[in-house]
C-alpha atoms as a PDB file:
ATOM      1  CA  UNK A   1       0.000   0.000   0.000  1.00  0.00           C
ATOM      2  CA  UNK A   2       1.658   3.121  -0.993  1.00  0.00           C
ATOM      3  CA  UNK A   3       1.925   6.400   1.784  1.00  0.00           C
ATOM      4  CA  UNK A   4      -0.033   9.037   0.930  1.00  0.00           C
ATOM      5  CA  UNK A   5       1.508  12.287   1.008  1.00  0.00           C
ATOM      6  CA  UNK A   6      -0.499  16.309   1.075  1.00  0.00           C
ATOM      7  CA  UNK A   7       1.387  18.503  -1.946  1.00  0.00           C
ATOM      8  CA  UNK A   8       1.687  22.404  -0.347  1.00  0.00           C
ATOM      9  CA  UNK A   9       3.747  23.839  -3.147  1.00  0.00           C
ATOM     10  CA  UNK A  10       5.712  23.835  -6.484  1.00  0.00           C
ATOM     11  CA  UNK A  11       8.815  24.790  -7.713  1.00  0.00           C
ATOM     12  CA  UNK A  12       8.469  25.782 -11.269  1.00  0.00           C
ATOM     13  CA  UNK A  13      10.019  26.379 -14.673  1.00  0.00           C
ATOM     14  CA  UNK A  14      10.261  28.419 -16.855  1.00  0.00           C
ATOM     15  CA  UNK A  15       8.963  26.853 -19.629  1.00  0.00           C
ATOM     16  CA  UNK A  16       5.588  26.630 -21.448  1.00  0.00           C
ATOM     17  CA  UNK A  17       4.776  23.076 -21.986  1.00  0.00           C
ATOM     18  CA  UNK A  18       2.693  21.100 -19.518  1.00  0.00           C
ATOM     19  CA  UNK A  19       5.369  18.467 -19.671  1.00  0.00           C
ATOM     20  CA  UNK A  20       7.756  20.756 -18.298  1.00  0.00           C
ATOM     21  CA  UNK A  21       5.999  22.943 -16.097  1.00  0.00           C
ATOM     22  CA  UNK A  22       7.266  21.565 -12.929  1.00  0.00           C
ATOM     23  CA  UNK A  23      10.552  20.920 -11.065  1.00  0.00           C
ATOM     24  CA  UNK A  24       9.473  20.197  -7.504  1.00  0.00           C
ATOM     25  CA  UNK A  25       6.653  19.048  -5.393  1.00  0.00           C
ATOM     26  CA  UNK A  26       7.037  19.874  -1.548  1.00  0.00           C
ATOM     27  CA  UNK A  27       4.508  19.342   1.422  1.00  0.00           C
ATOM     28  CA  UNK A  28       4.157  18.575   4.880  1.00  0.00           C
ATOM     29  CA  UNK A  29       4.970  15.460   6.907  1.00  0.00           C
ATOM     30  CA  UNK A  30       2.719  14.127   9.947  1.00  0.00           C
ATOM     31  CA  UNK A  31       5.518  15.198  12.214  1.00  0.00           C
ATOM     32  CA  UNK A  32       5.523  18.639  10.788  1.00  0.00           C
ATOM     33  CA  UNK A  33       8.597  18.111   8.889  1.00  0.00           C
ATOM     34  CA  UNK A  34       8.588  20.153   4.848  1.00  0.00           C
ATOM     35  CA  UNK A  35       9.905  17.473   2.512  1.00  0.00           C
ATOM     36  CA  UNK A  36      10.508  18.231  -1.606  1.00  0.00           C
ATOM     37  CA  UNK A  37      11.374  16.306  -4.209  1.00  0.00           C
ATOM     38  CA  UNK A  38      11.863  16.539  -8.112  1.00  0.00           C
ATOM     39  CA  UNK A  39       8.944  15.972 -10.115  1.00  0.00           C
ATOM     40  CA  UNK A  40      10.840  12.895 -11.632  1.00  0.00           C
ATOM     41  CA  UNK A  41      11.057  11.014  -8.491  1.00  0.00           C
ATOM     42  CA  UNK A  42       7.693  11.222  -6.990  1.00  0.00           C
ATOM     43  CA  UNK A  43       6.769   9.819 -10.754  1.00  0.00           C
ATOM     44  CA  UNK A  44       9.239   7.247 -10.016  1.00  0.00           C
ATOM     45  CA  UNK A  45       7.680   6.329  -6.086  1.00  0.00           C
ATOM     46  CA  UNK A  46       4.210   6.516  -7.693  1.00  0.00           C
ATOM     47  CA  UNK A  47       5.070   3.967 -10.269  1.00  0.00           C
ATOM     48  CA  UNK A  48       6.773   1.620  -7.657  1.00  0.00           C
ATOM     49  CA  UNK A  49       3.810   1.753  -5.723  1.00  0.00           C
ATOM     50  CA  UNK A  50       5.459   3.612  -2.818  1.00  0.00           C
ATOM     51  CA  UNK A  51       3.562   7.182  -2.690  1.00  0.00           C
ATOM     52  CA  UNK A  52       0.622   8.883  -3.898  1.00  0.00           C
ATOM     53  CA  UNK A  53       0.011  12.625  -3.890  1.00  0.00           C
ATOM     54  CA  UNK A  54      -3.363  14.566  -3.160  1.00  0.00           C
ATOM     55  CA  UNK A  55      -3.341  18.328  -3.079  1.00  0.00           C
ATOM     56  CA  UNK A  56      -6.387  20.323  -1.171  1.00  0.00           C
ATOM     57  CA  UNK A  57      -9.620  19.473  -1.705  1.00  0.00           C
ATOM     58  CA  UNK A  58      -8.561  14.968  -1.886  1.00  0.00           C
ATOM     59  CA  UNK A  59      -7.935  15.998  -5.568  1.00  0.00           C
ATOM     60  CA  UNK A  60      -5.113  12.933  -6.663  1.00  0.00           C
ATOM     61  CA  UNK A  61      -2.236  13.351  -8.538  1.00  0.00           C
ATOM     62  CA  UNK A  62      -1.478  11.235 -11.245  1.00  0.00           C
ATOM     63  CA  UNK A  63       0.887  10.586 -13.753  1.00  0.00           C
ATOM     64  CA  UNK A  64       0.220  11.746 -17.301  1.00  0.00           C
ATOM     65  CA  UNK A  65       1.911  11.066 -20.525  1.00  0.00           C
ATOM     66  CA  UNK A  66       2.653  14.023 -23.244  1.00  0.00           C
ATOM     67  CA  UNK A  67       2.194  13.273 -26.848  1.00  0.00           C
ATOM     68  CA  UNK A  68       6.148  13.224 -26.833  1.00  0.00           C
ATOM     69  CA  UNK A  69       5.961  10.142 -24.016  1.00  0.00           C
ATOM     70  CA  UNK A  70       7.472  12.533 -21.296  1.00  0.00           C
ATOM     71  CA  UNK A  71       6.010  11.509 -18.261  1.00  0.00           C
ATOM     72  CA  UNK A  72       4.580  14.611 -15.663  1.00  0.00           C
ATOM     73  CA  UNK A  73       2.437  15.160 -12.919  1.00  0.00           C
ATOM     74  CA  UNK A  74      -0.655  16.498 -13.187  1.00  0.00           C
ATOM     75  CA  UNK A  75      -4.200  15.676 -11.110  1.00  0.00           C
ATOM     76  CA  UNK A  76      -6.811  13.657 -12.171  1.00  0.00           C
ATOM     77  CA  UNK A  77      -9.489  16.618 -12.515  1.00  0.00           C
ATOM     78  CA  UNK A  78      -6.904  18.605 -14.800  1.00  0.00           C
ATOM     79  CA  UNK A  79      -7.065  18.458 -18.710  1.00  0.00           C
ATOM     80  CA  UNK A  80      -3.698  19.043 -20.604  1.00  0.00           C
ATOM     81  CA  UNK A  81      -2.056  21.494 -18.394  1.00  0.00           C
ATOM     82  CA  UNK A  82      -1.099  20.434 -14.467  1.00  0.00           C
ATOM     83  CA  UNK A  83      -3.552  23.747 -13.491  1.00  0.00           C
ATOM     84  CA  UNK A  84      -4.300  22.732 -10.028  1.00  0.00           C
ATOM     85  CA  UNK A  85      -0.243  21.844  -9.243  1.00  0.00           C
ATOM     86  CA  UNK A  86       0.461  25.798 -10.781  1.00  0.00           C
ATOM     87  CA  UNK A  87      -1.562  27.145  -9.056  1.00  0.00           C
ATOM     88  CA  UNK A  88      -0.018  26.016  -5.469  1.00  0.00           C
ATOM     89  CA  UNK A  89       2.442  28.494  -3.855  1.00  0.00           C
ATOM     90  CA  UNK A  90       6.001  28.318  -4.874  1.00  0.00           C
ATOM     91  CA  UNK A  91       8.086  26.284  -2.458  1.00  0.00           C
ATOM     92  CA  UNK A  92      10.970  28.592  -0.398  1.00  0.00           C
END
């Protein structure tokens, strides 16, 4: 069963394309400690089986596919574009 973790914030980039909008997830452990991690490994740990990601509102975070077979994050309720992850707060 994989832990679920709460995404607070982004780190972004400066690019335009929803495959390469993001560089960073961060959030909040149980014990109050801020973890972050690049966008590539939380795709990796949600592959494995190890994590899955929520952000406010129980909305999931999934892995999506771009027509050029990069892999991103994005959540379920988002079309193309990982909206709901942009529009978190940037991580410091």
């Amino acid at each position: 069963m994989p832990t679920r973790h709460h995404i607070c914030c982004v780190a972004k980039t400066a690019f335009m394309n929803h495959h390469q909008r993001l560089r960073l997830i961060g959030g909040v452990n149980a014990d109050g400690a801020w973890w972050k991690m690049p966008e590539a490994d939380a795709i990796a740990g949600i592959e494995a089986g190890r994590w899955s990601f929520f952000i406010a509102g129980e909305r999931e975070v999934v892995v999506a596919i771009s027509r050029y077979a990069t892999k991103y994050l994005k959540t379920a309720a988002d079309a193309l574009q990982p909206e709901s992850l942009l529009a978190l707060p940037e991580c410091r």
